[in-house]
Protein backbone atom coordinates (compact mmCIF):
# COMPACT_ATOMS: atom_id res chain seq x y z
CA UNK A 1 0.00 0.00 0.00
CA UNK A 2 1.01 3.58 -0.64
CA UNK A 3 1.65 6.33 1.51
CA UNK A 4 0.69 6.00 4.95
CA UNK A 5 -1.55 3.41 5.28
CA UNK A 6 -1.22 0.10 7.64
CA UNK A 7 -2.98 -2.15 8.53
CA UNK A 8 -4.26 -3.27 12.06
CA UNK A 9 -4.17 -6.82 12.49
CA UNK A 10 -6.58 -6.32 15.98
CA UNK A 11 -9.23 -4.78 13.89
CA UNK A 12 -8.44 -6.35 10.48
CA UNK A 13 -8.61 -2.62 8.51
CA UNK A 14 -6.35 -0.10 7.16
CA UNK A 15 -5.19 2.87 8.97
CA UNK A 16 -4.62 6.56 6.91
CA UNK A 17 -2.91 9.29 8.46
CA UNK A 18 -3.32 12.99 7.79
CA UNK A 19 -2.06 16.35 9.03
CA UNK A 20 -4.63 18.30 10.44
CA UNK A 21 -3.76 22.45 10.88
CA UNK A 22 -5.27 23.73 14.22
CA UNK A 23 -5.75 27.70 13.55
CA UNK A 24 -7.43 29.86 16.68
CA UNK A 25 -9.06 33.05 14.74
CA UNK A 26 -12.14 35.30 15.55
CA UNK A 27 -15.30 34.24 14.28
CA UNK A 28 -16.77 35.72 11.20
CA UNK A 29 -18.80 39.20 12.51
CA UNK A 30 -17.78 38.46 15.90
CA UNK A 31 -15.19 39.07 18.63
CA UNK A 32 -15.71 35.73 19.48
CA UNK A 33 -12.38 33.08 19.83
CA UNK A 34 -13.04 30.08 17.73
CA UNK A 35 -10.90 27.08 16.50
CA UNK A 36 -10.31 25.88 12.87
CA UNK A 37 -9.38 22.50 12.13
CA UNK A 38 -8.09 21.93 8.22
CA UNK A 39 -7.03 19.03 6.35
CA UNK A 40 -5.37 20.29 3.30
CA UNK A 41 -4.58 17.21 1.75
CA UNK A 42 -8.05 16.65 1.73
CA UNK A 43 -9.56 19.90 1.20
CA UNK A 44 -12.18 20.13 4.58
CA UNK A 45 -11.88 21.86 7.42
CA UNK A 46 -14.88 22.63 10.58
CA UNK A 47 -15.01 25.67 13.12
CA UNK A 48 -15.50 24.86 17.06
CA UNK A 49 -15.33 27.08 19.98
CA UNK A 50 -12.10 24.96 22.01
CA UNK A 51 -9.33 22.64 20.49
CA UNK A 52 -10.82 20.00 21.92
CA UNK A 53 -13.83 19.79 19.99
CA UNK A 54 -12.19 20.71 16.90
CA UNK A 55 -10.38 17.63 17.16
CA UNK A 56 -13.18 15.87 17.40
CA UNK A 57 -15.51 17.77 14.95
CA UNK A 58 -12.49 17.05 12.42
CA UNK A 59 -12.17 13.52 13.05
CA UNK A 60 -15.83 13.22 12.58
CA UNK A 61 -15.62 14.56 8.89
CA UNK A 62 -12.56 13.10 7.89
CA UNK A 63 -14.80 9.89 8.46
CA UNK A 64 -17.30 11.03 6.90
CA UNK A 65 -15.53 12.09 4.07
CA UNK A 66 -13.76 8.80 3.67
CA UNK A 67 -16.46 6.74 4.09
CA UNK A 68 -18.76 8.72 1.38
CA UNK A 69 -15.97 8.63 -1.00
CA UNK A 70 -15.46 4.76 -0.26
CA UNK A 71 -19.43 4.27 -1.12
CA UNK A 72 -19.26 5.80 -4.30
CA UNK A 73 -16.14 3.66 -5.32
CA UNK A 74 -13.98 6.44 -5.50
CA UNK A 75 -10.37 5.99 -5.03
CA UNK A 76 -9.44 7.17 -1.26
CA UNK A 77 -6.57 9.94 -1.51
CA UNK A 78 -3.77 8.41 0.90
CA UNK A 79 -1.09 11.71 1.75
CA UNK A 80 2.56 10.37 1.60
CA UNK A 81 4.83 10.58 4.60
CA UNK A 82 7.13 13.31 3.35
CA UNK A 83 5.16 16.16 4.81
CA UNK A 84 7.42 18.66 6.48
CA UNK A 85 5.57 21.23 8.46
CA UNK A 86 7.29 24.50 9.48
CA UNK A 87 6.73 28.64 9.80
CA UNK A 88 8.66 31.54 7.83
CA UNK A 89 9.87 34.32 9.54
CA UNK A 90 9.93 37.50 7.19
CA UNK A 91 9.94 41.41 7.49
CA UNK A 92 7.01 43.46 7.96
CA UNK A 93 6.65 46.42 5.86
CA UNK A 94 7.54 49.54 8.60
CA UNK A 95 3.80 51.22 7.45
CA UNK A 96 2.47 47.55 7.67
CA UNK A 97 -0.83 47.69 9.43
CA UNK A 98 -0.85 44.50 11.56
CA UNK A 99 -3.53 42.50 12.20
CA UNK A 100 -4.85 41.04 15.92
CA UNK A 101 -5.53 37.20 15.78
């Protein structure tokens, strides 16, 4: 099998890994805090008011997701384990106005 899948003996099915990007923001028209969970190999992502339940809303729809695509016999996108996640430091513009997150 490609990518990251294995398989688990215990439970006789495969196992898929993907990176999920955690990102707290402000909610649309709101001051409120609020959690974003995205999985950009696959494209979704869901909005929760704690970490917590972000994991778990995400987990939910990647499911979901997997399992619809699975139905309609379509091929299940497995992401390869040569991810490297990381952040850029670069210079602001001195007249930059600078947005609060």
């Amino acid at each position: 099998m490609a990518g990251s899948v294995w398989y688990n003996v215990l439970m006789k099915q495969n196992i898929a890994n993907y990176t999920v990007v955690i990102e707290k923001e402000k909610r649309t028209g709101t001051d409120k805090i609020c959690y974003t969970a995205f999985v950009p190999f696959l494209g979704i992502a869901v909005e929760a008011d704690s970490i917590e339940k972000a994991e778990q809303e995400i987990q939910s729809l990647i499911q979901f997701h997997i399992e619809s695509l699975a139905e309609e016999k379509v091929e299940i996108p497995v992401e390869q384990n040569n991810n490297f996640v990381t952040k850029s430091t670069v210079n602001l513009p001195f007249n930059a106005i600078i947005a609060n997150a």
